[in-house]
C-alpha atoms as a PDB file:
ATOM      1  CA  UNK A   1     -13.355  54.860  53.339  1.00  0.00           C
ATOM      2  CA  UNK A   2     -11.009  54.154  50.368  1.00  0.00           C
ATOM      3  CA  UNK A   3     -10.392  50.481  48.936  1.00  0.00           C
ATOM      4  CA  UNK A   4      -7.459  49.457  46.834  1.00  0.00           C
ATOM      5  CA  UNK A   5      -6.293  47.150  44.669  1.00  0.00           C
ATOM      6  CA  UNK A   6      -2.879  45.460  45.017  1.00  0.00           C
ATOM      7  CA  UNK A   7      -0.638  43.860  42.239  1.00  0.00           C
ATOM      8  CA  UNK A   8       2.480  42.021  42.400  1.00  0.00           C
ATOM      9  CA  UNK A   9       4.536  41.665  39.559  1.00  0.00           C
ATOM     10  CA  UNK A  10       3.065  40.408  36.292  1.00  0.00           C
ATOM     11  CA  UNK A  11       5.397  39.403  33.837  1.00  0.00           C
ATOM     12  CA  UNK A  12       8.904  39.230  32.625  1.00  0.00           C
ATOM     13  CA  UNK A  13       9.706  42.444  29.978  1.00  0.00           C
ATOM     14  CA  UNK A  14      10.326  41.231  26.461  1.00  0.00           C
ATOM     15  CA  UNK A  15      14.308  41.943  26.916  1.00  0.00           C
ATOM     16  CA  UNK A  16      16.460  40.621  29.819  1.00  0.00           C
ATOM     17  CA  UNK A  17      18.976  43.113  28.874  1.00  0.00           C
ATOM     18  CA  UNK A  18      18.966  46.828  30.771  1.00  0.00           C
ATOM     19  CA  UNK A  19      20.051  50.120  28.946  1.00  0.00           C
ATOM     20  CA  UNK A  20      23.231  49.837  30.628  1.00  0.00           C
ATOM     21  CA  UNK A  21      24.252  46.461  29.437  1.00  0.00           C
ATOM     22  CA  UNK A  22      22.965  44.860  32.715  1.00  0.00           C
ATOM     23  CA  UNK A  23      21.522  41.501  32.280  1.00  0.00           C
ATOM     24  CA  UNK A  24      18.692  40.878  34.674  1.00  0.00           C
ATOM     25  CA  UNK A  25      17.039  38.285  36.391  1.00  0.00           C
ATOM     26  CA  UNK A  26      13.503  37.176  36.696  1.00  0.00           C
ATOM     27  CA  UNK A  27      12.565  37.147  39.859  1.00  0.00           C
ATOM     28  CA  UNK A  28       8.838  35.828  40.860  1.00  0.00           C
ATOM     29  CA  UNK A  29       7.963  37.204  37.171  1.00  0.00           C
ATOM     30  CA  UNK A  30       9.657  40.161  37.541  1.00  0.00           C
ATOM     31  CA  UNK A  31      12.975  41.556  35.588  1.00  0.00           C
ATOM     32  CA  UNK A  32      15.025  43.096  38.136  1.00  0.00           C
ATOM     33  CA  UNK A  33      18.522  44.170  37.075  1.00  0.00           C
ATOM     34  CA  UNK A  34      21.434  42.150  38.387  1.00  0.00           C
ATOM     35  CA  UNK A  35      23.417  44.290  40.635  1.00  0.00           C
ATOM     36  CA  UNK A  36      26.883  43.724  41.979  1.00  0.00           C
ATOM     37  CA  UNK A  37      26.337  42.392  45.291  1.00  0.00           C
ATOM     38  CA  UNK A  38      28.810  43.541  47.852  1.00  0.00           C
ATOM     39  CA  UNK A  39      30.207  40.227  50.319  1.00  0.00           C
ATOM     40  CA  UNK A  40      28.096  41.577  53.298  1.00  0.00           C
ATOM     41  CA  UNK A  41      24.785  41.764  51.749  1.00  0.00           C
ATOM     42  CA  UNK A  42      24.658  38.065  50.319  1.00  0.00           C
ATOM     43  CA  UNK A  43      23.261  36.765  52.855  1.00  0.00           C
ATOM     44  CA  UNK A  44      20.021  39.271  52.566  1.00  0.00           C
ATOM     45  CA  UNK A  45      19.647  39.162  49.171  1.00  0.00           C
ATOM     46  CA  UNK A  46      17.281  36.102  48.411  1.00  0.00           C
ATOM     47  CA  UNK A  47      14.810  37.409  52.113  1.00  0.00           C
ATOM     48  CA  UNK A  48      11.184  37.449  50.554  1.00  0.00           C
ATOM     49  CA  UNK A  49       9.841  40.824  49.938  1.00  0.00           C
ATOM     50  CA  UNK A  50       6.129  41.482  49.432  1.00  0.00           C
ATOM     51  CA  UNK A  51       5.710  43.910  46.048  1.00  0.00           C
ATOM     52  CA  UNK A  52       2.620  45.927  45.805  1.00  0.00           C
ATOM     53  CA  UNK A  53       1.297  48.791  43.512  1.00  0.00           C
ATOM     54  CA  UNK A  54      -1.535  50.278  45.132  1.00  0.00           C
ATOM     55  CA  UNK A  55      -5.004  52.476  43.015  1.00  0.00           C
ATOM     56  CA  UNK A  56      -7.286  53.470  45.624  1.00  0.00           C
ATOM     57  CA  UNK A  57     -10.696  54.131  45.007  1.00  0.00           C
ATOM     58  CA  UNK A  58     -11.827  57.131  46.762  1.00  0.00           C
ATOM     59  CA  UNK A  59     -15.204  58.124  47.612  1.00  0.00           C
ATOM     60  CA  UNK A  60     -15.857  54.034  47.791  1.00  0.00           C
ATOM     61  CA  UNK A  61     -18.519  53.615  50.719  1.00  0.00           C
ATOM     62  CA  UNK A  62     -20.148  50.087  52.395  1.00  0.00           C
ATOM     63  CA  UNK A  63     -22.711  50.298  50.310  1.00  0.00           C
ATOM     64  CA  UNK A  64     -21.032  49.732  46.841  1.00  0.00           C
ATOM     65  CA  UNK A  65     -19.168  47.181  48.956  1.00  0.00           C
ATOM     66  CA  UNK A  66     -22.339  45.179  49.410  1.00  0.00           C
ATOM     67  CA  UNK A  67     -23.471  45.767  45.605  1.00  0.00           C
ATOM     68  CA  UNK A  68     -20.145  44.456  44.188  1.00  0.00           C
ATOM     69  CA  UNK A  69     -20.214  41.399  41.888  1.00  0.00           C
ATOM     70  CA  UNK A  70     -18.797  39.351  39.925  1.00  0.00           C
ATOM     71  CA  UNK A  71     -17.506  40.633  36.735  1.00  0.00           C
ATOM     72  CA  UNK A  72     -17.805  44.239  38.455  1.00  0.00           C
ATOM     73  CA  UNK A  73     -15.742  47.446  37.438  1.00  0.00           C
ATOM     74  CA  UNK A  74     -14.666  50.033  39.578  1.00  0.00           C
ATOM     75  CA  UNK A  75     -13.779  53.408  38.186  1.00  0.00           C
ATOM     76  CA  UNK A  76     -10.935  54.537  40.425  1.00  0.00           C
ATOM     77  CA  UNK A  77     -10.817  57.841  38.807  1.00  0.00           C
ATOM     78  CA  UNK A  78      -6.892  57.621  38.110  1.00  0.00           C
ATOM     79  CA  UNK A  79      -5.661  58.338  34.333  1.00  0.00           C
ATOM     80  CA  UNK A  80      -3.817  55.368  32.935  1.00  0.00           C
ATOM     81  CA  UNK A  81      -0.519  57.328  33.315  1.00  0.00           C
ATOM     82  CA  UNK A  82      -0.685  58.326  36.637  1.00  0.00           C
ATOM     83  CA  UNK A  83       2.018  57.209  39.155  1.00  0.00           C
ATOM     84  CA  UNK A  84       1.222  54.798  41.988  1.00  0.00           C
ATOM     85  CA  UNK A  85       2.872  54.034  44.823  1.00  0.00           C
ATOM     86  CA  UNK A  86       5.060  50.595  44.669  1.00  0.00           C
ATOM     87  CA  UNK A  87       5.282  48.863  48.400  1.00  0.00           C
ATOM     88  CA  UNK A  88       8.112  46.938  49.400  1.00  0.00           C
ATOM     89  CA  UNK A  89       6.996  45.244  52.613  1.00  0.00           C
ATOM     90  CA  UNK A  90       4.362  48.255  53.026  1.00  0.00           C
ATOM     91  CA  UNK A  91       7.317  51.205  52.382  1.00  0.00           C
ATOM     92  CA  UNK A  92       7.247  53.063  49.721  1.00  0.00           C
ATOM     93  CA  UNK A  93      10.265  52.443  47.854  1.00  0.00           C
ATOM     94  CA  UNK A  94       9.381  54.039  44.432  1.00  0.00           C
ATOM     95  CA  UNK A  95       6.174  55.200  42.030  1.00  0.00           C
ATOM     96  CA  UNK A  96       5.482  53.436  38.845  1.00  0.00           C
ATOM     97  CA  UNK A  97       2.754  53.250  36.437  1.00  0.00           C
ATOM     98  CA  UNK A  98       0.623  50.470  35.006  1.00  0.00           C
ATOM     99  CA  UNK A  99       1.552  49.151  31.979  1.00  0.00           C
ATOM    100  CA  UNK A 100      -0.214  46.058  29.645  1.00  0.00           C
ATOM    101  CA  UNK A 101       2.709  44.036  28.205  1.00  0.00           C
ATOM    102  CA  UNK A 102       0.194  41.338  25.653  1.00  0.00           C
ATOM    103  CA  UNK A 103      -1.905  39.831  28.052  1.00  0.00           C
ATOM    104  CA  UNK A 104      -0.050  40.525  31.578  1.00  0.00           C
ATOM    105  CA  UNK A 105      -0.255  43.711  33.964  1.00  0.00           C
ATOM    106  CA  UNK A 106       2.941  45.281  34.651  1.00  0.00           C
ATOM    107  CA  UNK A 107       4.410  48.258  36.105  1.00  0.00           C
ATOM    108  CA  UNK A 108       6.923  50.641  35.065  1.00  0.00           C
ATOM    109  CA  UNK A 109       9.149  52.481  37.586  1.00  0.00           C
ATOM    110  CA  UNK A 110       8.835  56.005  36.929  1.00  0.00           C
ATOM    111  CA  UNK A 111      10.835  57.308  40.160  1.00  0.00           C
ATOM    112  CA  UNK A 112      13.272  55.292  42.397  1.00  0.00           C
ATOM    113  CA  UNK A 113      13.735  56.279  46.303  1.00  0.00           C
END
């Protein structure tokens, strides 16, 4: 039995400006890049999408589920650079890596599908 933990987005990026000169837009505090947005796809565009960036915890059994508490830590035995999977509406869309941006959790994109 594995357990993981799930994070949405958590914070705009200090820049609204992309690499490429793209402004972007925060989006539930988020900075996603402003794309062009073709006449067909308008309409689509502003759907809700449920974000997720999933660490399982392997080797996690009932019984540390019963000793949790609060103010727990769980070591899920990932390196702080390792990729994770990001979820769009529970499909992998790309893998990313945590980052701390001053007080906020955020992740990275590190490959785009």
């Amino acid at each position: 039995m594995s357990a993981s933990k799930s994070v949405a987005t958590a914070g705009p990026a200090p820049s609204n400006a992309g690499a490429n000169g793209q402004t972007a837009t925060p989006v539930a505090g988020a900075v996603i890049p402003a794309p062009e947005t073709s006449g067909r796809w308008a309409d689509a565009e502003l759907l809700p999408c449920q974000l997720s960036a999933e660490v399982k915890v392997e080797r996690f059994t009932v019984r540390d589920l019963f000793c949790l508490e609060v103010n727990s830590v769980l070591d899920a035995g990932w390196s702080q650079s390792t990729d994770v999977p990001l979820n769009a509406n529970s499909q992998v869309i790309a893998w990313a890596e945590f980052e701390v941006i001053g007080e906020r959790l955020a992740v990275r994109l590190t490959e785009l599908y």
